[in-house]
PDB file of N, CA and C in Angstrom:
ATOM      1  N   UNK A   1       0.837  -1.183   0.000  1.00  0.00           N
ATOM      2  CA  UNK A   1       0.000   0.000   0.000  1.00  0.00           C
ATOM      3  C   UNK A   1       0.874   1.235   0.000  1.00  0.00           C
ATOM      4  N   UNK A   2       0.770   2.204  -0.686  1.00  0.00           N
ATOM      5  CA  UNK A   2       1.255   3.492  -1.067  1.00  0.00           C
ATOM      6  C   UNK A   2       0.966   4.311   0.582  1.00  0.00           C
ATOM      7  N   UNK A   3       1.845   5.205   0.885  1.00  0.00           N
ATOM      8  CA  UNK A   3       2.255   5.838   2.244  1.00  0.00           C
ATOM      9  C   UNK A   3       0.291   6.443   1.992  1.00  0.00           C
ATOM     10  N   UNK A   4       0.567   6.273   3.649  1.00  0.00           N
ATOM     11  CA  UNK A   4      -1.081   7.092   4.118  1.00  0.00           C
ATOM     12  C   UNK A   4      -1.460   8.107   3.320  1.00  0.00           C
ATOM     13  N   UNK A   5      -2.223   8.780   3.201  1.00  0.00           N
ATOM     14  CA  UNK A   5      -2.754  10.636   3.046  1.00  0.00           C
ATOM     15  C   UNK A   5      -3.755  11.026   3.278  1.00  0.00           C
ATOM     16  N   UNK A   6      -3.954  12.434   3.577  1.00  0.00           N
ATOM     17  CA  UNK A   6      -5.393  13.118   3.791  1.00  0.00           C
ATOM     18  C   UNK A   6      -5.492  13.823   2.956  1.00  0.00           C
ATOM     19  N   UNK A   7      -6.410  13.578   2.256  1.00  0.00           N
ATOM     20  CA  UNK A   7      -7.084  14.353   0.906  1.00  0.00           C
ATOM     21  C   UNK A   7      -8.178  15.670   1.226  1.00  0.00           C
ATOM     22  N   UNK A   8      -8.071  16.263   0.021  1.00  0.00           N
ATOM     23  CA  UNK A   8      -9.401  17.356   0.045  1.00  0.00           C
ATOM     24  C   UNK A   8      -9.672  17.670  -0.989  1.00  0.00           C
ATOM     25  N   UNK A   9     -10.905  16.869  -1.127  1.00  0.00           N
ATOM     26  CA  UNK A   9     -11.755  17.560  -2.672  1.00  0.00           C
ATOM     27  C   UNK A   9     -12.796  18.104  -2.668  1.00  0.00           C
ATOM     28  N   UNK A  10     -12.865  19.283  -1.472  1.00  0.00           N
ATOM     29  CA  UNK A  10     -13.775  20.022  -1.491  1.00  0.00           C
ATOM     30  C   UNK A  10     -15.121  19.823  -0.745  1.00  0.00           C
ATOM     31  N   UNK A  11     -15.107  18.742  -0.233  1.00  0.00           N
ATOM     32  CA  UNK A  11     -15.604  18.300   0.819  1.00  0.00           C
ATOM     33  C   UNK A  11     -14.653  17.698   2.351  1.00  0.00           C
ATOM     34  N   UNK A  12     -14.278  18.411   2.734  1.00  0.00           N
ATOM     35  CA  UNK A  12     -13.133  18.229   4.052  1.00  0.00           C
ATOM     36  C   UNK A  12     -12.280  17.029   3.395  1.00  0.00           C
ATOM     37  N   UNK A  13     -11.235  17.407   4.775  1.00  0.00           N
ATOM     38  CA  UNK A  13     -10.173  16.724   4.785  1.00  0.00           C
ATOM     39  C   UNK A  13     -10.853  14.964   5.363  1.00  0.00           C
ATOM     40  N   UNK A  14     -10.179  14.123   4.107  1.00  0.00           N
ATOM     41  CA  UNK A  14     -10.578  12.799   4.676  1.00  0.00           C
ATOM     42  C   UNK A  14      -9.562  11.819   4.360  1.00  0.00           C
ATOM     43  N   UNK A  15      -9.868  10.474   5.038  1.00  0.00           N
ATOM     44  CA  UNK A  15      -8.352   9.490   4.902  1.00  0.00           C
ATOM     45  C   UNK A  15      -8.635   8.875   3.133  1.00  0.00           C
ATOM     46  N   UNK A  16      -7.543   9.359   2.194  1.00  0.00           N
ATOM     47  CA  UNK A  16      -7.685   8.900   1.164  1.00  0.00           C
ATOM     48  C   UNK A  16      -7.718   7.310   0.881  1.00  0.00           C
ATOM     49  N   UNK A  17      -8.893   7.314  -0.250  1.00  0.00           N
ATOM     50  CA  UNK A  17      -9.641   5.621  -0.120  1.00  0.00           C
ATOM     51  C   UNK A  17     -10.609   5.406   0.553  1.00  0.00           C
ATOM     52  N   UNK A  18     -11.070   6.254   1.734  1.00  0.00           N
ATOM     53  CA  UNK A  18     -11.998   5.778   2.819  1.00  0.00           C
ATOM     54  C   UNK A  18     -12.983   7.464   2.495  1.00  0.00           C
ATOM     55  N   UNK A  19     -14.431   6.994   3.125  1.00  0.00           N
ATOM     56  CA  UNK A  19     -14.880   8.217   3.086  1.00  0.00           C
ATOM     57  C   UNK A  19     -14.977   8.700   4.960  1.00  0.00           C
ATOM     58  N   UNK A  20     -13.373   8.499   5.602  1.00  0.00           N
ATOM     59  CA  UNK A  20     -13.377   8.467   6.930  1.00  0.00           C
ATOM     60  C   UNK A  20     -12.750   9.905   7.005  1.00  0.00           C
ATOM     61  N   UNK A  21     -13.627  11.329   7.229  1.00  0.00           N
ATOM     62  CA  UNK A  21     -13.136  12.718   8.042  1.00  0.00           C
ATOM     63  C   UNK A  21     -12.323  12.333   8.617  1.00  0.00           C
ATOM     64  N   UNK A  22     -11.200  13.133   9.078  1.00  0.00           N
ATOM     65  CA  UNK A  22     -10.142  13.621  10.005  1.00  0.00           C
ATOM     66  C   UNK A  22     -11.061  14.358  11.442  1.00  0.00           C
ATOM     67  N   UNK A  23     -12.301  14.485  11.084  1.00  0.00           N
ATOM     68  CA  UNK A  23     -13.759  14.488  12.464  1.00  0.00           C
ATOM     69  C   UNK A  23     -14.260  13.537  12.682  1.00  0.00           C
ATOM     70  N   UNK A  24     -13.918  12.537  11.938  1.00  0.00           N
ATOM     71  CA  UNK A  24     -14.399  11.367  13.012  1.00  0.00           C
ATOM     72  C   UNK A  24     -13.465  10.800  13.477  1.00  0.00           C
ATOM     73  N   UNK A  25     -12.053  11.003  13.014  1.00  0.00           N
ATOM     74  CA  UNK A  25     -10.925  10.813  14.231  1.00  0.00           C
ATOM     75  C   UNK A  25     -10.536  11.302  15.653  1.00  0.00           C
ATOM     76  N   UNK A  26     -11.189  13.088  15.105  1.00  0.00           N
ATOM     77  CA  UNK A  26     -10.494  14.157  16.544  1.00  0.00           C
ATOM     78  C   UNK A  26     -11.902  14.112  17.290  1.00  0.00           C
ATOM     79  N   UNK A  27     -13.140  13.518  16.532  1.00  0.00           N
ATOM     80  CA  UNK A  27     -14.060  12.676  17.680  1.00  0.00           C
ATOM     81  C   UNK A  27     -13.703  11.764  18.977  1.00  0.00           C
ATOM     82  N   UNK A  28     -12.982  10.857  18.120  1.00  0.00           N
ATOM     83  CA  UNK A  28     -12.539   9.819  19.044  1.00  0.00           C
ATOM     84  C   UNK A  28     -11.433   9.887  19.738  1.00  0.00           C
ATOM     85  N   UNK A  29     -10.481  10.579  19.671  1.00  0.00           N
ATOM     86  CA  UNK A  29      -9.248  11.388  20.119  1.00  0.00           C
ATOM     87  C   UNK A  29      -9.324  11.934  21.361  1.00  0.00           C
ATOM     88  N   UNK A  30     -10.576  13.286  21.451  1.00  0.00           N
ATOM     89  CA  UNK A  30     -11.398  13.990  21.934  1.00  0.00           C
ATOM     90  C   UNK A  30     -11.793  13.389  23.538  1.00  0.00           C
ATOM     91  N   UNK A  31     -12.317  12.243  23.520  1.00  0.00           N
ATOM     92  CA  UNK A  31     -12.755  11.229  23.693  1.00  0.00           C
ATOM     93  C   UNK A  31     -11.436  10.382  25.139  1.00  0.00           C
ATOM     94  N   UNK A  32     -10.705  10.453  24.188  1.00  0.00           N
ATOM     95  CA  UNK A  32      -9.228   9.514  24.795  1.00  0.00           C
ATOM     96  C   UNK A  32      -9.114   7.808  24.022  1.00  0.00           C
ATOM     97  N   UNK A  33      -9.719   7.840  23.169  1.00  0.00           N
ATOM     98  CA  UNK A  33      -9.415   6.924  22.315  1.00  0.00           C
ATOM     99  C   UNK A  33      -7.978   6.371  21.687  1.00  0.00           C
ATOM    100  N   UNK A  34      -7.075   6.297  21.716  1.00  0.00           N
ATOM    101  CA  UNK A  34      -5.869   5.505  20.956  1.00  0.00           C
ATOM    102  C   UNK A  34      -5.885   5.665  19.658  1.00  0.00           C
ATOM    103  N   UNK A  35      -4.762   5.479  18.802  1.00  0.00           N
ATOM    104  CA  UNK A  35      -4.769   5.263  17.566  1.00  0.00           C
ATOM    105  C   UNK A  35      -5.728   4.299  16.982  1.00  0.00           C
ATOM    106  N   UNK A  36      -4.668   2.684  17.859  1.00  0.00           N
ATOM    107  CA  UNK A  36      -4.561   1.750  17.529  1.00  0.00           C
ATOM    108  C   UNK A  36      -6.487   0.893  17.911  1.00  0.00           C
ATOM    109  N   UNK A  37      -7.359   1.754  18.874  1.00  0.00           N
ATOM    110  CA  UNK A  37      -8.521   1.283  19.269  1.00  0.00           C
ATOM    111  C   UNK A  37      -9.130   2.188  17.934  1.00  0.00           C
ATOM    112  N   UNK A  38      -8.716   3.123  17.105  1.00  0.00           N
ATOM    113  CA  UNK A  38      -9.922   3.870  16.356  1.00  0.00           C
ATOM    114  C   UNK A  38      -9.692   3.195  14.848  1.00  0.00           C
ATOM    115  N   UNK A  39      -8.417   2.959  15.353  1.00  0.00           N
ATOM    116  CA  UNK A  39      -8.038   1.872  13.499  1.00  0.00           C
ATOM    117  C   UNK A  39      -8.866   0.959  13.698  1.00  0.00           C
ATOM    118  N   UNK A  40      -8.940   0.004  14.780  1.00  0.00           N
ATOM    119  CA  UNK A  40      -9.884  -1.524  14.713  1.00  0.00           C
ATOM    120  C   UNK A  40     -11.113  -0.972  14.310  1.00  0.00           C
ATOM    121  N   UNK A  41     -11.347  -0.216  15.137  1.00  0.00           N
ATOM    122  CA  UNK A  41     -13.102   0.373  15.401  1.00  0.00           C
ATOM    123  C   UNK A  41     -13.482   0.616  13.280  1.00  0.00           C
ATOM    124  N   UNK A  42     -12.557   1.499  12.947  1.00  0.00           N
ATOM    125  CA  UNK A  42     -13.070   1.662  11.626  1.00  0.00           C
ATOM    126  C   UNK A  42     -12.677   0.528  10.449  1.00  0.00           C
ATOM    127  N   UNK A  43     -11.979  -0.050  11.076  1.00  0.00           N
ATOM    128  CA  UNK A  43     -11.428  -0.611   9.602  1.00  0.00           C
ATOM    129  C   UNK A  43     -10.351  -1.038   8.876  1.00  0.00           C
ATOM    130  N   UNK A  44      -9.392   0.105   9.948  1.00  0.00           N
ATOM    131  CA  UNK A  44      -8.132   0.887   8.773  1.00  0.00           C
ATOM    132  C   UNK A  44      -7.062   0.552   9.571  1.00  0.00           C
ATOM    133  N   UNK A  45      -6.024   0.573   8.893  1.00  0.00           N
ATOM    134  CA  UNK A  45      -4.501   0.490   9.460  1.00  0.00           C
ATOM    135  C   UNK A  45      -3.847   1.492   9.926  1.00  0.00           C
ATOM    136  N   UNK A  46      -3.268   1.011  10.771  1.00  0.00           N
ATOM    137  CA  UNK A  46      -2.650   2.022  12.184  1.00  0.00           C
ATOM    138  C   UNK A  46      -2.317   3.308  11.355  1.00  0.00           C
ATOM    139  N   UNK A  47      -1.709   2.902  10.291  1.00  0.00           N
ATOM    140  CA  UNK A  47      -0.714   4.110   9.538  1.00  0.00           C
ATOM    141  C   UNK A  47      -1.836   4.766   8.595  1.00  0.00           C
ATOM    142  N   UNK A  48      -2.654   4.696   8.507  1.00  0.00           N
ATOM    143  CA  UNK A  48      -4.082   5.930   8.063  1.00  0.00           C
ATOM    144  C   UNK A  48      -4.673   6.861   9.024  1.00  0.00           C
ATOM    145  N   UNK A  49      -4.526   6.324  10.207  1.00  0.00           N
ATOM    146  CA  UNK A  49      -5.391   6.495  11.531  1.00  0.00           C
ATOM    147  C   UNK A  49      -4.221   7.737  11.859  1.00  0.00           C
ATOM    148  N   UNK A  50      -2.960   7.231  12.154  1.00  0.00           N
ATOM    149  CA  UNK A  50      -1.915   8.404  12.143  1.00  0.00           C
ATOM    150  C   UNK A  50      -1.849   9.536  11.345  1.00  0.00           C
ATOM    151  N   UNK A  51      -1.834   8.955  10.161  1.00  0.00           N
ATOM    152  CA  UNK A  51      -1.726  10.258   9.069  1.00  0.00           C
ATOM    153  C   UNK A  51      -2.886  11.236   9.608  1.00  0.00           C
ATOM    154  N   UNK A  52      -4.070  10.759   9.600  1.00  0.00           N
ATOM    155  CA  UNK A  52      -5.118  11.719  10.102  1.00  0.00           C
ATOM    156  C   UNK A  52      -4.694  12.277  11.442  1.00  0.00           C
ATOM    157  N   UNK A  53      -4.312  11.565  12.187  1.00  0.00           N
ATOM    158  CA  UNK A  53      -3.901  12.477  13.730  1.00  0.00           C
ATOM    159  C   UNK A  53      -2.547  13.312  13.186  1.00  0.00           C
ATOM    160  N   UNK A  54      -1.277  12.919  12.616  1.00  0.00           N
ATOM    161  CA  UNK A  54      -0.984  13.798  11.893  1.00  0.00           C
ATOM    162  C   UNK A  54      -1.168  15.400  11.460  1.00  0.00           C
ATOM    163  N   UNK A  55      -2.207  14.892  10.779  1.00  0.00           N
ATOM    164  CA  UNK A  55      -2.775  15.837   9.930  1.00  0.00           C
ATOM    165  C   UNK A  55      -3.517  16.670  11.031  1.00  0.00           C
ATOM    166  N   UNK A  56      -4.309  16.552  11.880  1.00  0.00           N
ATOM    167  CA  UNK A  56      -4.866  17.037  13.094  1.00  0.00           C
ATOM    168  C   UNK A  56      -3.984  17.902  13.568  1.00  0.00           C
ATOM    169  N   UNK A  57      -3.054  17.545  13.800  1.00  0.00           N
ATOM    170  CA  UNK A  57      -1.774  18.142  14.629  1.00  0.00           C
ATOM    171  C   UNK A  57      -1.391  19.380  13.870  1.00  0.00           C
ATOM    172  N   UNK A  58      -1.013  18.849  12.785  1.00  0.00           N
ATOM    173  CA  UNK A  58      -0.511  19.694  11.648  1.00  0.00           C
ATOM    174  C   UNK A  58      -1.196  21.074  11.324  1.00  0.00           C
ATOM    175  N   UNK A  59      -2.539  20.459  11.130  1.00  0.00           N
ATOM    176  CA  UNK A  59      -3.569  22.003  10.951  1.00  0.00           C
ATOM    177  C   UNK A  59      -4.707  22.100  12.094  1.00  0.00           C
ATOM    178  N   UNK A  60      -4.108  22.728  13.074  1.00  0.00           N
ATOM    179  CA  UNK A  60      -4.917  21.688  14.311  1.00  0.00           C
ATOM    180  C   UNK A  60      -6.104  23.245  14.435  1.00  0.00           C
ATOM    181  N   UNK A  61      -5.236  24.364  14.351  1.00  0.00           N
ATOM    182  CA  UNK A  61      -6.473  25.729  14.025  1.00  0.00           C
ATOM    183  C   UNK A  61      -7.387  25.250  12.847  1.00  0.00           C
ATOM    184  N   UNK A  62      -7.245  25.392  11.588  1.00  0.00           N
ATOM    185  CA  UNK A  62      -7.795  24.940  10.753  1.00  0.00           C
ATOM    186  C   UNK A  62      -8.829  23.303  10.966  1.00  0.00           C
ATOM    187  N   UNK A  63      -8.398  22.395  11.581  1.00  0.00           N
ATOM    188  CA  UNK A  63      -8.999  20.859  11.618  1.00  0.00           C
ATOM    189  C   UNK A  63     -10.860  21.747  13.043  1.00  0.00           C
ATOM    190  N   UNK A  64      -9.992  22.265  14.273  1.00  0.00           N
ATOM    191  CA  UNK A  64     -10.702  22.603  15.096  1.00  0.00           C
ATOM    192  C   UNK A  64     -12.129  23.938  14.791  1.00  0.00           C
ATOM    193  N   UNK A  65     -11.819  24.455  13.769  1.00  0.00           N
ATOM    194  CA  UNK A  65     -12.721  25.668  13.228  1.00  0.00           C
ATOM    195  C   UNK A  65     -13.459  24.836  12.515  1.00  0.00           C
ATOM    196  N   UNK A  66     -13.297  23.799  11.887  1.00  0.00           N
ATOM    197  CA  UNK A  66     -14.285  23.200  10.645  1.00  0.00           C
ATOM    198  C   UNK A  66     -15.274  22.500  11.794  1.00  0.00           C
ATOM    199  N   UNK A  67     -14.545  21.972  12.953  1.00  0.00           N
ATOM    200  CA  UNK A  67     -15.221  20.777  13.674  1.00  0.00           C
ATOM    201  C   UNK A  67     -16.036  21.521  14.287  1.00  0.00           C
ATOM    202  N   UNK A  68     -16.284  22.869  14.727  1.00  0.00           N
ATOM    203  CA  UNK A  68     -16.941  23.739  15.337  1.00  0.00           C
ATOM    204  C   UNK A  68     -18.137  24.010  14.636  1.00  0.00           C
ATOM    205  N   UNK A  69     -17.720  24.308  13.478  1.00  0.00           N
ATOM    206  CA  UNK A  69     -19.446  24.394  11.850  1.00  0.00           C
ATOM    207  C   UNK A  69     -19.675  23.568  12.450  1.00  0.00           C
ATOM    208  N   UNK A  70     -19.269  22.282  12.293  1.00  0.00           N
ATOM    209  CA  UNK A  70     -20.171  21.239  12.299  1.00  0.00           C
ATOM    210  C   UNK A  70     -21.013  20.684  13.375  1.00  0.00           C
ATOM    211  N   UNK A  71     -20.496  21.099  14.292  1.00  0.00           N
ATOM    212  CA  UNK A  71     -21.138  20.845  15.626  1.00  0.00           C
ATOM    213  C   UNK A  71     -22.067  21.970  15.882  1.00  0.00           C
ATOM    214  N   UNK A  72     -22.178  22.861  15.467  1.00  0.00           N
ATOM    215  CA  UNK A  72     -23.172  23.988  15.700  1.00  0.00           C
ATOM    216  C   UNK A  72     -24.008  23.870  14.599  1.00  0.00           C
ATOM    217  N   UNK A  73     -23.988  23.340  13.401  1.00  0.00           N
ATOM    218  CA  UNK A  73     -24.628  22.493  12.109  1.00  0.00           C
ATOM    219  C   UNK A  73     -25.731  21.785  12.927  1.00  0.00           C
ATOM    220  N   UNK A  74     -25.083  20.662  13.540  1.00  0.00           N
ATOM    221  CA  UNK A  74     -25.926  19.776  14.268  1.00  0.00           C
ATOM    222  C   UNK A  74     -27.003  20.191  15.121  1.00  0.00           C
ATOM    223  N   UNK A  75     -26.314  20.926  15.916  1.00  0.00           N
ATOM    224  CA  UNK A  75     -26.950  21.663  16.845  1.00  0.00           C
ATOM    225  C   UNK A  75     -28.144  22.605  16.433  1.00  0.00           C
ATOM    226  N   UNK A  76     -27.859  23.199  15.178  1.00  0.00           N
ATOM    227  CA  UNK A  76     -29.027  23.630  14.608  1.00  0.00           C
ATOM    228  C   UNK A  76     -30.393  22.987  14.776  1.00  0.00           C
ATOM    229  N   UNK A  77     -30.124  21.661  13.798  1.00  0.00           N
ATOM    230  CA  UNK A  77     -31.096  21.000  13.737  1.00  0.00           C
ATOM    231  C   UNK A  77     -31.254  21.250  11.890  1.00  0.00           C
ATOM    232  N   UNK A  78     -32.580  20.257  11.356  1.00  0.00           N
ATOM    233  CA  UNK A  78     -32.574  20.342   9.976  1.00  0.00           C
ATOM    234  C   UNK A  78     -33.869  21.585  10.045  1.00  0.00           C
ATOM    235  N   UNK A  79     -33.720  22.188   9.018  1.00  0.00           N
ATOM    236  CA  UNK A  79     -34.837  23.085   8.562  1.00  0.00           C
ATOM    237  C   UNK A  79     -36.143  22.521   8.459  1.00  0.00           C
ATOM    238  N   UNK A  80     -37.150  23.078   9.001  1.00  0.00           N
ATOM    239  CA  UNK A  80     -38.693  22.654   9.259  1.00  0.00           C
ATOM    240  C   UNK A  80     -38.842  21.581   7.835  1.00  0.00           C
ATOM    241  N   UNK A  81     -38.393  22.136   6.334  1.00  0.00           N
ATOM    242  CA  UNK A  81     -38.684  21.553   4.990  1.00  0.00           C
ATOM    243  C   UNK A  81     -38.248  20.136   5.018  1.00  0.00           C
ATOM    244  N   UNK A  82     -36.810  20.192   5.176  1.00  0.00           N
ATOM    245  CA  UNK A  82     -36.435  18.773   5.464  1.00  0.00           C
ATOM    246  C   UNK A  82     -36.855  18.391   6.968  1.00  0.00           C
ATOM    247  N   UNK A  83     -37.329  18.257   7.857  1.00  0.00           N
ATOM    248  CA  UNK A  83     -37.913  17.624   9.099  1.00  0.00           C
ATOM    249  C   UNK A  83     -38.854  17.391   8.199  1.00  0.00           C
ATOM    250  N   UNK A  84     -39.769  17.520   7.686  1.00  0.00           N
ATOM    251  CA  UNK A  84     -41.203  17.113   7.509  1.00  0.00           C
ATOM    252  C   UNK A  84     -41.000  16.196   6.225  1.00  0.00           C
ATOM    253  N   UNK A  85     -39.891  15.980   5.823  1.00  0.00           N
ATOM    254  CA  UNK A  85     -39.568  15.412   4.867  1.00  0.00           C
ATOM    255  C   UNK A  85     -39.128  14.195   4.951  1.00  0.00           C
ATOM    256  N   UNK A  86     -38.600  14.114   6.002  1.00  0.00           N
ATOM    257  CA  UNK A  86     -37.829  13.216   7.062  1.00  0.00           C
ATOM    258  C   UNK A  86     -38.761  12.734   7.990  1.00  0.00           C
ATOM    259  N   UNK A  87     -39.622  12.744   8.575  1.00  0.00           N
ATOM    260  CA  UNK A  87     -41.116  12.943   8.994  1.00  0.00           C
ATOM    261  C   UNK A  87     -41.682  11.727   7.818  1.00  0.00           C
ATOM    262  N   UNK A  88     -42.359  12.289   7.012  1.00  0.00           N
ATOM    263  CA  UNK A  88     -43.089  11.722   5.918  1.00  0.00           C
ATOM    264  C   UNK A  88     -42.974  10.232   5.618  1.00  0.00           C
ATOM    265  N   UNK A  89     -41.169  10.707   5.355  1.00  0.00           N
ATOM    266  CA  UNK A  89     -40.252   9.052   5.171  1.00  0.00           C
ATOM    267  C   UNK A  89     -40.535   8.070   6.182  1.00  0.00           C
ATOM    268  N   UNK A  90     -40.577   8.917   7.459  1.00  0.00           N
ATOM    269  CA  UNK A  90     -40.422   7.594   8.644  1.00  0.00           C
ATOM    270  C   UNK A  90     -41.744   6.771   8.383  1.00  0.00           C
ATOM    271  N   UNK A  91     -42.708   7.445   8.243  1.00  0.00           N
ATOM    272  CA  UNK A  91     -44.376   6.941   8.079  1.00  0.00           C
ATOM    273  C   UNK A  91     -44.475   6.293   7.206  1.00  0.00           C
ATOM    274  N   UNK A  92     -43.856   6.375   5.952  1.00  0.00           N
ATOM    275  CA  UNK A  92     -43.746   5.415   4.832  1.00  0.00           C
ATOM    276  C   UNK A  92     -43.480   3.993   5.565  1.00  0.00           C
ATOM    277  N   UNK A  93     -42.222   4.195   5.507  1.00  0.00           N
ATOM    278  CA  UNK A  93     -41.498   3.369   5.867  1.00  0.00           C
ATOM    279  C   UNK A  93     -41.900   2.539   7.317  1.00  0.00           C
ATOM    280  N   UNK A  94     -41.899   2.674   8.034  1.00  0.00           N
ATOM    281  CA  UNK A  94     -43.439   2.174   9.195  1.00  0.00           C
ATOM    282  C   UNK A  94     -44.758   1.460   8.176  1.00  0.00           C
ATOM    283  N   UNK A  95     -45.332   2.150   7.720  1.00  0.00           N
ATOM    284  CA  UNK A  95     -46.236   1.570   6.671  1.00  0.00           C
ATOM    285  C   UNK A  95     -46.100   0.135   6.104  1.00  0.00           C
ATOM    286  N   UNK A  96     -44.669   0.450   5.322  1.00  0.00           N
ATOM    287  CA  UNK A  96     -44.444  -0.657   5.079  1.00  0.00           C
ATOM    288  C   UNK A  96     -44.307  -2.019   5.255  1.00  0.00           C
ATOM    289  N   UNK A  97     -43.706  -1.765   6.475  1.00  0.00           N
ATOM    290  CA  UNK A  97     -43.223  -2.510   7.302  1.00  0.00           C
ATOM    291  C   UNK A  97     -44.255  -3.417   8.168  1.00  0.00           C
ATOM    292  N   UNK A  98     -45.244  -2.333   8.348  1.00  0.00           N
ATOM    293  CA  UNK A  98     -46.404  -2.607   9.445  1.00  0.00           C
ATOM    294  C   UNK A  98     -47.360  -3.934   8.139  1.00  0.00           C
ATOM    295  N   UNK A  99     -47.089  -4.058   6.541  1.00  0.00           N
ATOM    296  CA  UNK A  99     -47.914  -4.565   6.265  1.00  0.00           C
ATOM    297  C   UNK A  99     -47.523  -6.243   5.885  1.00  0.00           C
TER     298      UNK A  99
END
């Protein structure tokens, strides 16, 4: 396998090959998680899991400002349009199920 990397194509920084954020690493980091417990957990080999902590380190202003959108993203909540949309689906889908 070709040395680790963290890519960006315009949708955040992620472990190239995987569609695994460098936020769902400094999640588990965050946390007190290990390298070597977040590699098993996902998948991946020690030396991807690094590159992303790495990379954390590296742009750790930059990694920590994005993780902040996103957590205040969440925190938002979805817009009334999509809730009721999301809403709708669940009832379908219940429906279905129920028959």
């Amino acid at each position: 396998m070709n040395e680790a990397r963290i890519v960006d194509r315009g949708d955040g920084p992620r472990i190239e090959g995987t569609r695994i954020t460098v936020y769902t690493v400094l999640e588990y980091l965050r946390v007190g998680r290990t390298r070597d417990w977040i590699a098993a957990l996902l998948h991946l080999p020690s030396t991807q899991v690094q590159a992303a902590i790495d990379y954390i380190r590296d742009q750790e202003a930059e990694v920590n400002a994005g993780y902040e959108i996103i957590l205040a993203r969440i925190k938002k909540g979805n817009p009334p349009h999509v809730e009721s949309q999301l809403n709708a689906n669940r009832e379908k889908a219940k429906a279905r199920l129920g028959r």
